[in-house]
PDB file of N, CA and C in Angstrom:
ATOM      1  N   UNK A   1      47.375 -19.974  62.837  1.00  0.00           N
ATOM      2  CA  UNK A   1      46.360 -20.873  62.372  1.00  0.00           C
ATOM      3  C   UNK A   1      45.923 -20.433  60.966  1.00  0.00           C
ATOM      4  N   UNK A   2      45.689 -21.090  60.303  1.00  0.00           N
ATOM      5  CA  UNK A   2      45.247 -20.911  58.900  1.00  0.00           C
ATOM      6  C   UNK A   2      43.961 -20.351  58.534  1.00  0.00           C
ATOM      7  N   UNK A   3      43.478 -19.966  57.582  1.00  0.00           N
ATOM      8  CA  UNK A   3      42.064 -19.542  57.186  1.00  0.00           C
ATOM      9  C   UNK A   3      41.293 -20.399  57.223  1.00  0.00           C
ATOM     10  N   UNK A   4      41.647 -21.634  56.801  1.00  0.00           N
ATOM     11  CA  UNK A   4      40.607 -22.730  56.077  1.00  0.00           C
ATOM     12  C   UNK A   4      40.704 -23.205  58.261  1.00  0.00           C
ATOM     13  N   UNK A   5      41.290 -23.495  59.095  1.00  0.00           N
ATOM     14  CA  UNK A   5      41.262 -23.797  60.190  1.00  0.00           C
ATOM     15  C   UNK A   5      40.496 -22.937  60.810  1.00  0.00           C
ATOM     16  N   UNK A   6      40.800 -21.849  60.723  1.00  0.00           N
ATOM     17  CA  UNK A   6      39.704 -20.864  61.834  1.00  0.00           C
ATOM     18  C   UNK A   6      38.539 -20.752  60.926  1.00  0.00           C
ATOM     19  N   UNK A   7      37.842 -21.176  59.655  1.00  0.00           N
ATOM     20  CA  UNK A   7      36.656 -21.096  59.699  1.00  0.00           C
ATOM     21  C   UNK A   7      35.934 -22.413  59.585  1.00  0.00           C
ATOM     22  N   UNK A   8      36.657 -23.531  60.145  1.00  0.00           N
ATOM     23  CA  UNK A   8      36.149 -24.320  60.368  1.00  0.00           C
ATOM     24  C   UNK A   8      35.968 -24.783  62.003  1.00  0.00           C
ATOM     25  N   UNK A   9      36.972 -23.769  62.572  1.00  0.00           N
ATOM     26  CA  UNK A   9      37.000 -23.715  63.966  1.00  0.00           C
ATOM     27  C   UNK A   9      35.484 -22.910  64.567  1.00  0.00           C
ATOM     28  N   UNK A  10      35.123 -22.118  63.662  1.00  0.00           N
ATOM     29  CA  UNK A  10      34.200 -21.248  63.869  1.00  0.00           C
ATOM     30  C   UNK A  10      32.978 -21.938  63.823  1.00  0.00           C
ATOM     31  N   UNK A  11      32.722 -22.958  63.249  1.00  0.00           N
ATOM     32  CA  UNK A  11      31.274 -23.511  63.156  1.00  0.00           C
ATOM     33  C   UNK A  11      30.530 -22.629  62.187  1.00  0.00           C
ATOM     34  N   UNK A  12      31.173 -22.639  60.843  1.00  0.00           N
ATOM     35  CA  UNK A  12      30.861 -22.162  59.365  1.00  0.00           C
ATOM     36  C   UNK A  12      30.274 -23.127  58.974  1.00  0.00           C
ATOM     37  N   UNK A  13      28.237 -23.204  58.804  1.00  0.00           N
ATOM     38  CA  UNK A  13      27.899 -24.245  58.251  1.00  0.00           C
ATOM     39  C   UNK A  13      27.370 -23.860  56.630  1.00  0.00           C
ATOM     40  N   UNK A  14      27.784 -25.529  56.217  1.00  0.00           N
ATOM     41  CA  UNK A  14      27.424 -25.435  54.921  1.00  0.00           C
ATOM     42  C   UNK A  14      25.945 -25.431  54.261  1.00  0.00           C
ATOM     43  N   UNK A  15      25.701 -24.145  53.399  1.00  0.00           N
ATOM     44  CA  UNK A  15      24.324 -24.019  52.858  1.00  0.00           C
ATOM     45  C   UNK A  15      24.448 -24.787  51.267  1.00  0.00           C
ATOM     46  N   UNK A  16      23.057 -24.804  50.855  1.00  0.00           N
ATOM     47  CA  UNK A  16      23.053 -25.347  49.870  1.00  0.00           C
ATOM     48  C   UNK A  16      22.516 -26.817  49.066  1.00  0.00           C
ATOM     49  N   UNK A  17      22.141 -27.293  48.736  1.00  0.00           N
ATOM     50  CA  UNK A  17      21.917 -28.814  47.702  1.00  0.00           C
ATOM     51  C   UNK A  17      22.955 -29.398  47.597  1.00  0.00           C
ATOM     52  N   UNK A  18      23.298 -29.999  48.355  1.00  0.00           N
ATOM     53  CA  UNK A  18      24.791 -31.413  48.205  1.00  0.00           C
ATOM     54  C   UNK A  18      24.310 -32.486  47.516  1.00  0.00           C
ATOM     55  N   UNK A  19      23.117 -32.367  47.228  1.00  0.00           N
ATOM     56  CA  UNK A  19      22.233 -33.765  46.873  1.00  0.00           C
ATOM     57  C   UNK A  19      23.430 -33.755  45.376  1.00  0.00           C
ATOM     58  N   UNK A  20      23.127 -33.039  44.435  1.00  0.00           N
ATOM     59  CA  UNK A  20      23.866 -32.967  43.208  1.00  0.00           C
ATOM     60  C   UNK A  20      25.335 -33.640  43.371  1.00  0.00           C
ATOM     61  N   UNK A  21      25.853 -33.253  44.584  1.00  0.00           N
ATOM     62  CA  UNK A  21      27.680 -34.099  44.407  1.00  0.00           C
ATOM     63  C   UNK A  21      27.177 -35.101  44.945  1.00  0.00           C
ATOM     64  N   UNK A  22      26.613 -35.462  45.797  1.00  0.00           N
ATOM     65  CA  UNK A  22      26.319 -36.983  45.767  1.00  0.00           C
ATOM     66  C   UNK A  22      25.893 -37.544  45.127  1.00  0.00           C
ATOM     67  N   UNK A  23      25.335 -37.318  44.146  1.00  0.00           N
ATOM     68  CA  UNK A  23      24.723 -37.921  42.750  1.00  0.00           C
ATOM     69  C   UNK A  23      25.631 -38.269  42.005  1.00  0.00           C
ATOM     70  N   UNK A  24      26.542 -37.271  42.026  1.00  0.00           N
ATOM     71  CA  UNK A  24      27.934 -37.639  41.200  1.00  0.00           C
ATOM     72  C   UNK A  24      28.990 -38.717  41.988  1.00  0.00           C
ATOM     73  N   UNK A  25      29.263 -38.222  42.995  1.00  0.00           N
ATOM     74  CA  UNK A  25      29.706 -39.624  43.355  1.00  0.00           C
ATOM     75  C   UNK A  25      28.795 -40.822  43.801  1.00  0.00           C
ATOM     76  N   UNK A  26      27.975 -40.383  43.656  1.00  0.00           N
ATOM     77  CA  UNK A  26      27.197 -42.167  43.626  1.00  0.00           C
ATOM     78  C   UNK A  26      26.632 -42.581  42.240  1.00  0.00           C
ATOM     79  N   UNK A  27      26.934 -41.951  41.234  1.00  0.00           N
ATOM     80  CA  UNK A  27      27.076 -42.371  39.922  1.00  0.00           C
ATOM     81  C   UNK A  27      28.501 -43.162  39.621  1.00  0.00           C
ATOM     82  N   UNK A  28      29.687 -43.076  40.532  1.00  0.00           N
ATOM     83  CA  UNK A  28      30.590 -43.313  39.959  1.00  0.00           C
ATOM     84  C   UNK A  28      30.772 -45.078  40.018  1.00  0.00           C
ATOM     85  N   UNK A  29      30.355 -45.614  41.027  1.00  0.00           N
ATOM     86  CA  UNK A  29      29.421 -47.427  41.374  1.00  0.00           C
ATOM     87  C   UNK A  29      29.566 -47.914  40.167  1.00  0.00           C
ATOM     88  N   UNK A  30      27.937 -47.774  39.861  1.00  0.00           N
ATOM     89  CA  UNK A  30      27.597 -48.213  38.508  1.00  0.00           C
ATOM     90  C   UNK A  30      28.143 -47.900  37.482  1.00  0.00           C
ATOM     91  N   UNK A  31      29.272 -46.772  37.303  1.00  0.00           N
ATOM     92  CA  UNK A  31      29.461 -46.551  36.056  1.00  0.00           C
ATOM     93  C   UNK A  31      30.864 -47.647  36.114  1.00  0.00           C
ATOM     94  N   UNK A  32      31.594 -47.951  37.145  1.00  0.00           N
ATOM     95  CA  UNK A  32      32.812 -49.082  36.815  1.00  0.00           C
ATOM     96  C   UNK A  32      31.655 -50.227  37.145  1.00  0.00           C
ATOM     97  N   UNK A  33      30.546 -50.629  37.639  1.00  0.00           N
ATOM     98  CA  UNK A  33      29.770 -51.612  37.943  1.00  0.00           C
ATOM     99  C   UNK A  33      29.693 -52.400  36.219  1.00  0.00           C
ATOM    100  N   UNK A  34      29.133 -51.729  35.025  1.00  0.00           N
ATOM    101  CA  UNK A  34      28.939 -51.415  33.903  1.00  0.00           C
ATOM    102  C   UNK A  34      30.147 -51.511  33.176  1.00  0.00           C
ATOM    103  N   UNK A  35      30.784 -51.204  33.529  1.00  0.00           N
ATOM    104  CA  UNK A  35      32.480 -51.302  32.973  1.00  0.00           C
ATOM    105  C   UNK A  35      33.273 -52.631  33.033  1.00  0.00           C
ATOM    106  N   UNK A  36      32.789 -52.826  34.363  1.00  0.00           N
ATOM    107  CA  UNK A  36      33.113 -54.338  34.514  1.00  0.00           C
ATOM    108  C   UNK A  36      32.487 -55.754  33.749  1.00  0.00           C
ATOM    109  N   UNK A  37      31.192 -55.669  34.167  1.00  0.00           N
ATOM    110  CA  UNK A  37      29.837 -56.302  33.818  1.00  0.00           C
ATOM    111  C   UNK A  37      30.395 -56.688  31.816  1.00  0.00           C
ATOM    112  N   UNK A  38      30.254 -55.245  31.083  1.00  0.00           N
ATOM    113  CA  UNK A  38      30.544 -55.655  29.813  1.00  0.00           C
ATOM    114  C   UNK A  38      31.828 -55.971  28.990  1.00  0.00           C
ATOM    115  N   UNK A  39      33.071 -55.655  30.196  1.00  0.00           N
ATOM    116  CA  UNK A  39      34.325 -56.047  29.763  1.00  0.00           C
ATOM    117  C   UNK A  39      34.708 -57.743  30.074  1.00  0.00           C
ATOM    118  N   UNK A  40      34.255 -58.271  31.298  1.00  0.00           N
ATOM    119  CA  UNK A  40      33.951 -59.404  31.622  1.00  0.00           C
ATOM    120  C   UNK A  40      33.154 -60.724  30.523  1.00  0.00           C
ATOM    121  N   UNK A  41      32.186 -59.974  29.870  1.00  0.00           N
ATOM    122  CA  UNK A  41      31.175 -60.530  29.003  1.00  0.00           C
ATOM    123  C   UNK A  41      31.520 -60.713  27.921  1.00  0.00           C
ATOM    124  N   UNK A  42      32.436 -59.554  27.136  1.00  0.00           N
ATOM    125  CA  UNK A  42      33.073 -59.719  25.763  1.00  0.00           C
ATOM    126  C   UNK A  42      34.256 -60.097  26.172  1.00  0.00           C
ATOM    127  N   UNK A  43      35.052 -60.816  27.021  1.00  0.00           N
ATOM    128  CA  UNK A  43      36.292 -61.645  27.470  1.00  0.00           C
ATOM    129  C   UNK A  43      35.052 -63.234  27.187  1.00  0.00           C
ATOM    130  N   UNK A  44      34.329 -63.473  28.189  1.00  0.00           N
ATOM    131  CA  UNK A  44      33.707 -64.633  27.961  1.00  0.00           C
ATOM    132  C   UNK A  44      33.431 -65.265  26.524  1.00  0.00           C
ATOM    133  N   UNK A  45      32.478 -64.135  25.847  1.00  0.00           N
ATOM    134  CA  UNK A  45      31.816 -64.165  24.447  1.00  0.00           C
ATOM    135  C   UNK A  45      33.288 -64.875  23.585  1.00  0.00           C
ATOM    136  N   UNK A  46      34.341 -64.069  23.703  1.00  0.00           N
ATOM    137  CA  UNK A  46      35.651 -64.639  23.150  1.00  0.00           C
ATOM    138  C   UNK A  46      35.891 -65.922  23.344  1.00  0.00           C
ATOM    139  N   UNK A  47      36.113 -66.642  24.162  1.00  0.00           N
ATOM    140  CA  UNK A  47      36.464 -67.446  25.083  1.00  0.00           C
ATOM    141  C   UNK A  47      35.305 -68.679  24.872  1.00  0.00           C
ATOM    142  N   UNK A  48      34.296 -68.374  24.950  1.00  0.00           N
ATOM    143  CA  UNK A  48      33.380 -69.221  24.896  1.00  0.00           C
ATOM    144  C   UNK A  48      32.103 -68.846  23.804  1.00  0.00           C
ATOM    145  N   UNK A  49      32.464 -68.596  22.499  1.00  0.00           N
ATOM    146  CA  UNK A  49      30.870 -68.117  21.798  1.00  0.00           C
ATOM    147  C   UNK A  49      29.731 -69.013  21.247  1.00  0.00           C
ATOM    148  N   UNK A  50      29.784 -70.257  21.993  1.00  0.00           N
ATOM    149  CA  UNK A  50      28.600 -71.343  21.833  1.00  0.00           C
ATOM    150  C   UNK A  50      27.809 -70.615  22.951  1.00  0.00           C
ATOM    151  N   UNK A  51      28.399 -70.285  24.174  1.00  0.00           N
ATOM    152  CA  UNK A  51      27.469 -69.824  25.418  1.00  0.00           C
ATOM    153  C   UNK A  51      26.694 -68.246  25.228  1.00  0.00           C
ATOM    154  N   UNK A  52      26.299 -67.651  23.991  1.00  0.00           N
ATOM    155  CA  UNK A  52      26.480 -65.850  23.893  1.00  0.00           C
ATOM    156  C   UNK A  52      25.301 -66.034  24.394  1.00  0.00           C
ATOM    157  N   UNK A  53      24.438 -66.677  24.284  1.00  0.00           N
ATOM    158  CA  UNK A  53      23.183 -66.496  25.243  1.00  0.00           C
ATOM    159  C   UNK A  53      22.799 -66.127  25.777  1.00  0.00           C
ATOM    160  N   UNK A  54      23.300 -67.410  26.898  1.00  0.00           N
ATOM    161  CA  UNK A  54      23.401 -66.814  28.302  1.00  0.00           C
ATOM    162  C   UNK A  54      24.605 -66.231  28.961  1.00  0.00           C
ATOM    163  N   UNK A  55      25.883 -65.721  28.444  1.00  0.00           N
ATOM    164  CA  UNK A  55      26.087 -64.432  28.678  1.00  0.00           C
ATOM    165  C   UNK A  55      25.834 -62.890  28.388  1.00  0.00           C
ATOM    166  N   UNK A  56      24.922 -63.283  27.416  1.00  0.00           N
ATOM    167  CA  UNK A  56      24.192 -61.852  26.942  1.00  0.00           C
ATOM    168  C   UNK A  56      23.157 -61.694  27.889  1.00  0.00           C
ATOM    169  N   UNK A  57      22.758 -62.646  27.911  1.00  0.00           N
ATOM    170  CA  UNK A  57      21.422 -62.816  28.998  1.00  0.00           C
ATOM    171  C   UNK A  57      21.977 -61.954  30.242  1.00  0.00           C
ATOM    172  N   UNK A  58      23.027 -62.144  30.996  1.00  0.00           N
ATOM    173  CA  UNK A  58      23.312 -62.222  32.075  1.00  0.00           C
ATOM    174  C   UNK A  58      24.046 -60.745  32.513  1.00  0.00           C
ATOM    175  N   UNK A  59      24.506 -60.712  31.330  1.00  0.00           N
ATOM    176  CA  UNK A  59      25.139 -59.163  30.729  1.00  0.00           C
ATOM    177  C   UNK A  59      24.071 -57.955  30.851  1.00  0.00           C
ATOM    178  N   UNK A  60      22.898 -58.041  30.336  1.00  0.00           N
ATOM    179  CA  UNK A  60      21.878 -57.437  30.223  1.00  0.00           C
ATOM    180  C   UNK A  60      21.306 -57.286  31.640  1.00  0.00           C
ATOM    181  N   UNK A  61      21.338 -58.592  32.750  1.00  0.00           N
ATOM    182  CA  UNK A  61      20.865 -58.393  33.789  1.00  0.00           C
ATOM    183  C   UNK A  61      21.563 -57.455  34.865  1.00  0.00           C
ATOM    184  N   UNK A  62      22.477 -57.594  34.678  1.00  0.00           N
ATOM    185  CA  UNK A  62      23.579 -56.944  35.491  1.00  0.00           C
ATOM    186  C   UNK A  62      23.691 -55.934  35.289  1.00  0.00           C
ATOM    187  N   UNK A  63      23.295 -55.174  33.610  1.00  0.00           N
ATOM    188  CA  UNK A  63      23.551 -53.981  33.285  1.00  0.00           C
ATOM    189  C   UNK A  63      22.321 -53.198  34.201  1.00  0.00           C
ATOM    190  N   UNK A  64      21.061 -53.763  34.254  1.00  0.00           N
ATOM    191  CA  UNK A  64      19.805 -53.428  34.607  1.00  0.00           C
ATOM    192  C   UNK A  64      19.715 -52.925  36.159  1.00  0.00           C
ATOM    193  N   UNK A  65      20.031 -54.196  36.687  1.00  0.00           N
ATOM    194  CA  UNK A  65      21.272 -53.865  38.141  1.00  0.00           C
ATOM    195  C   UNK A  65      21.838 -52.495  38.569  1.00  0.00           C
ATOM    196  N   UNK A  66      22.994 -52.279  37.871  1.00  0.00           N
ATOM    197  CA  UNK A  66      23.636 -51.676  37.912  1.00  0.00           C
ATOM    198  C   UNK A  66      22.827 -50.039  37.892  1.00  0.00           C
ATOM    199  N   UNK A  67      22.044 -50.126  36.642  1.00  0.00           N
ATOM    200  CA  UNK A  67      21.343 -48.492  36.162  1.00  0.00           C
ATOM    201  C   UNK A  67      20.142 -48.595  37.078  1.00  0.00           C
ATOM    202  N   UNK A  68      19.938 -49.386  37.910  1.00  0.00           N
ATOM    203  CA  UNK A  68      18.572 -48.992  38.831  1.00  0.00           C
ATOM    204  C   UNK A  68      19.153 -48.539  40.208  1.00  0.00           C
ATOM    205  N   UNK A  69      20.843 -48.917  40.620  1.00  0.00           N
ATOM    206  CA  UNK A  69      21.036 -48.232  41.929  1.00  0.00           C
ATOM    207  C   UNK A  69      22.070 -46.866  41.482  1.00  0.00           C
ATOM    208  N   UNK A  70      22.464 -46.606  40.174  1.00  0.00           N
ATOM    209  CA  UNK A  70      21.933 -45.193  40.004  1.00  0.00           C
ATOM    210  C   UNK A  70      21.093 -44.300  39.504  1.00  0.00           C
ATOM    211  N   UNK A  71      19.659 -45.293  39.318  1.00  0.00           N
ATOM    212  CA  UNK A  71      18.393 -44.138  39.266  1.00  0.00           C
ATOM    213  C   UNK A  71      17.618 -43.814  40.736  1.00  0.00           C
ATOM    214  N   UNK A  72      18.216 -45.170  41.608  1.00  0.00           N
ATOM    215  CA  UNK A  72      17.927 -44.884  43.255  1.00  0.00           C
ATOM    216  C   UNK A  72      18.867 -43.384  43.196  1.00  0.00           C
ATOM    217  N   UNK A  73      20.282 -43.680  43.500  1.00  0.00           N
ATOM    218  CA  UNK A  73      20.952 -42.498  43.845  1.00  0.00           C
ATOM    219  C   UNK A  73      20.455 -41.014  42.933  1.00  0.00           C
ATOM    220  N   UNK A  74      19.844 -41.354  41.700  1.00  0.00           N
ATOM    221  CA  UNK A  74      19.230 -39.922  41.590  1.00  0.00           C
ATOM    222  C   UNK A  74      18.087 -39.179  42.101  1.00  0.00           C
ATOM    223  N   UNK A  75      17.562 -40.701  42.643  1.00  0.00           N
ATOM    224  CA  UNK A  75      15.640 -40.612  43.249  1.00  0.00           C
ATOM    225  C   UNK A  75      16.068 -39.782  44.584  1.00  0.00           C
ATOM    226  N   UNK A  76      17.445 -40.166  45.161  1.00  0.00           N
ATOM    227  CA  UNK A  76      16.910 -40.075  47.067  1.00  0.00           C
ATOM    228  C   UNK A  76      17.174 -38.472  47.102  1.00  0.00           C
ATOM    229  N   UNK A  77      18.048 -37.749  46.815  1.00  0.00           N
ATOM    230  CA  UNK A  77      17.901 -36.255  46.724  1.00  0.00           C
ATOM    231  C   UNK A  77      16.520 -35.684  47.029  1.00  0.00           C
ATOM    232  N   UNK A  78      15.511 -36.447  46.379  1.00  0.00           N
ATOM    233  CA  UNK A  78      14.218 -35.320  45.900  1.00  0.00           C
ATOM    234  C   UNK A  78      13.389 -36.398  47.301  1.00  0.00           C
ATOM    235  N   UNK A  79      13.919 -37.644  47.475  1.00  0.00           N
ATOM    236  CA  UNK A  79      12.922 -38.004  48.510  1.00  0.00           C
ATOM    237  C   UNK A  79      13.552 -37.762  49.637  1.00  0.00           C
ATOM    238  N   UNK A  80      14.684 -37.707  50.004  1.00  0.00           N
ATOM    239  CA  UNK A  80      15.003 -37.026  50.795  1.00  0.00           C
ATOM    240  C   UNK A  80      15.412 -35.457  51.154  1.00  0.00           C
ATOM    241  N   UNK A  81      14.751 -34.379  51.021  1.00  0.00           N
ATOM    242  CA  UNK A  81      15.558 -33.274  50.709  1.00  0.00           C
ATOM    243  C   UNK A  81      15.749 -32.486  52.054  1.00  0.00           C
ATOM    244  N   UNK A  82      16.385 -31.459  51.652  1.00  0.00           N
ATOM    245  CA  UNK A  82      17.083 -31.005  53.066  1.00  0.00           C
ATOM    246  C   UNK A  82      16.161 -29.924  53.323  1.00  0.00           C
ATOM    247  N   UNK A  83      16.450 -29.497  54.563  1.00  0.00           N
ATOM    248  CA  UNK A  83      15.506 -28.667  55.474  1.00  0.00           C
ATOM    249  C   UNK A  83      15.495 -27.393  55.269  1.00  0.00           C
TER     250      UNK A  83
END
């Protein structure tokens, strides 16, 4: 049996703040959320620049969107913290 098997066989629990890698991967959402949102918008803007308006408009909303469910994912760490 392997190392990494017998100390997981053992009931080796993990100490520590995980909050931080989950932050990071729950940053990773919004950051293609954002990626999308403004690559989508300057395809439109091209395509259509009588409408920049209201795809700027809409661009902006989405961006807003996007950066508030990862300032949630930075909030829940501290409101949720571990024992």
């Amino acid at each position: 049996m392997s190392a990494l098997a017998q100390t997981l066989a053992a009931g080796v629990e993990i100490k520590g703040n995980l909050g931080s890698i989950g932050y990071g991967l729950a940053a990773i959402g919004p950051g293609v959320g954002v990626g999308i949102i403004f690559g989508n918008g300057t395809q439109a803007l091209a395509r259509q620049p009588e409408a920049a308006g209201l795809i700027r408009a809409n661009q902006i909303l989405g961006f807003a969107f996007c950066e508030a469910l990862a300032l949630i994912g930075l909030v829940m760490p501290f409101v949720y913290p571990t024992s």
